[in-house]
Protein backbone atom coordinates (compact mmCIF):
# COMPACT_ATOMS: atom_id res chain seq x y z
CA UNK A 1 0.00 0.00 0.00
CA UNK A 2 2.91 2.30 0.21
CA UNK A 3 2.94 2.75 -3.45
CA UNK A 4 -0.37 4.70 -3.00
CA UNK A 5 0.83 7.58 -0.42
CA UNK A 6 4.25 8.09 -2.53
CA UNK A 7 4.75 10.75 -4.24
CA UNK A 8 5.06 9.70 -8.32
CA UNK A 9 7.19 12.16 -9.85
CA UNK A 10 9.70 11.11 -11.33
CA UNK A 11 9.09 7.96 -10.94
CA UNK A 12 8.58 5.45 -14.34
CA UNK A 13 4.60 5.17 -14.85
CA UNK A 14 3.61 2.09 -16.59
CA UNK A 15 0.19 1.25 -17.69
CA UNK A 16 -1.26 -2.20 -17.89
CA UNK A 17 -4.94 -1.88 -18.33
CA UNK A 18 -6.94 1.09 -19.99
CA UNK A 19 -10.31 1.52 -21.65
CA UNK A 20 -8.57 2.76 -24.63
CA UNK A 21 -6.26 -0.23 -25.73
CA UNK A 22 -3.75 2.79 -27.29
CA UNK A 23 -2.25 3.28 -24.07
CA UNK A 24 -1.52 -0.47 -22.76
CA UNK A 25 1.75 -0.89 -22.56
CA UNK A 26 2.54 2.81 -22.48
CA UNK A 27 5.21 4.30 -20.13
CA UNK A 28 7.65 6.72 -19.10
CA UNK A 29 8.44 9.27 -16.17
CA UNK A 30 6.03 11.21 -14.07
CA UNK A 31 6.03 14.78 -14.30
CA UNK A 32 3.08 16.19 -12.74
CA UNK A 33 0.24 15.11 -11.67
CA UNK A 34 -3.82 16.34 -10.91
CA UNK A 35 -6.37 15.42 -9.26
CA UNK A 36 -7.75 13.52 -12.29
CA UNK A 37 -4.45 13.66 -14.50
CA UNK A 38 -0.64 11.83 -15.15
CA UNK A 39 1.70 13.82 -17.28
CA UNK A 40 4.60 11.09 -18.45
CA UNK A 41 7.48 12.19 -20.59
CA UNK A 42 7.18 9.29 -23.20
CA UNK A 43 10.52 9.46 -25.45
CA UNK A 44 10.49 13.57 -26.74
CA UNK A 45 6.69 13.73 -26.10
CA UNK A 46 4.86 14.28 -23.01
CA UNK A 47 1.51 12.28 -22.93
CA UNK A 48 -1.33 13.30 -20.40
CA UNK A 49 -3.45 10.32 -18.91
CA UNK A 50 -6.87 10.19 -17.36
CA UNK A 51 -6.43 8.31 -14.25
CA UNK A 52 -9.85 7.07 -14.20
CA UNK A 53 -9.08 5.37 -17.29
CA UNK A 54 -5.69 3.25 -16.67
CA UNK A 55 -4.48 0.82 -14.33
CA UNK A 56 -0.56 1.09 -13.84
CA UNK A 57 2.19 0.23 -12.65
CA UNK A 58 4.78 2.65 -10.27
CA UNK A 59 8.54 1.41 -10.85
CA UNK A 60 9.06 -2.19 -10.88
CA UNK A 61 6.57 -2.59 -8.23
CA UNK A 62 4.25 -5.16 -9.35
CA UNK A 63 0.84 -3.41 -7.38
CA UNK A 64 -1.27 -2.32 -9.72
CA UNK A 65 -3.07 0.71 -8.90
CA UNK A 66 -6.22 1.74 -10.47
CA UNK A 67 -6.54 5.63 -11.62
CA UNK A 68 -9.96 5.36 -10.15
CA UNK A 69 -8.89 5.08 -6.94
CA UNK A 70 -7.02 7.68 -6.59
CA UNK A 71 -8.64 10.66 -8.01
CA UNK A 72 -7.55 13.06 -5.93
CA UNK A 73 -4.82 15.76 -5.47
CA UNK A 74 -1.65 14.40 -5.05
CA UNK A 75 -1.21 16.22 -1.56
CA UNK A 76 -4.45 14.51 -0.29
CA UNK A 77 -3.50 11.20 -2.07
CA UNK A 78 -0.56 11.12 0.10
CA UNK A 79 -2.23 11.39 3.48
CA UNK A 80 -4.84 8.90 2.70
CA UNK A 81 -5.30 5.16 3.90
CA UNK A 82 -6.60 2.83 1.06
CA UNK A 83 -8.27 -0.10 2.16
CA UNK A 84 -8.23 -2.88 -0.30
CA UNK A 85 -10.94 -5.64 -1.55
């Protein structure tokens, strides 16, 4: 659960599920963050994700965290206990 109250910048961001097939497998390095947004540097391009729409990956942690979850600012994401299913 630790990966949740991190802060993600620059860490790598990799996504495993998504509602638009596009972005499976997409990744690269945090660089900001909203409450319902992931900027990643991808390459030369920065990309800008919909949390609500991705599951990913922080690092080579393998606990996948759905954007749902935490839609929130990254201040109050941070501070919050996440009870799991």
């Amino acid at each position: 659960m630790e990966m949740y109250n991190r802060s993600w910048i620059g860490q790598e961001l990799t996504v495993k599920r998504s509602t638009d097939t596009t972005l499976v497998n997409r990744s690269g390095i945090v660089v900001d963050e909203t409450r319902n947004t992931l900027s990643l540097i991808e390459g030369e391009q920065t990309i800008v994700l919909n949390k609500t729409s991705i599951t990913f990956t922080i690092g080579n942690s393998d606990v996948a965290i759905e954007g749902a979850m935490v839609n929130q600012r990254p201040e109050d994401r941070i501070h919050r206990t996440y009870r799991m299913a």
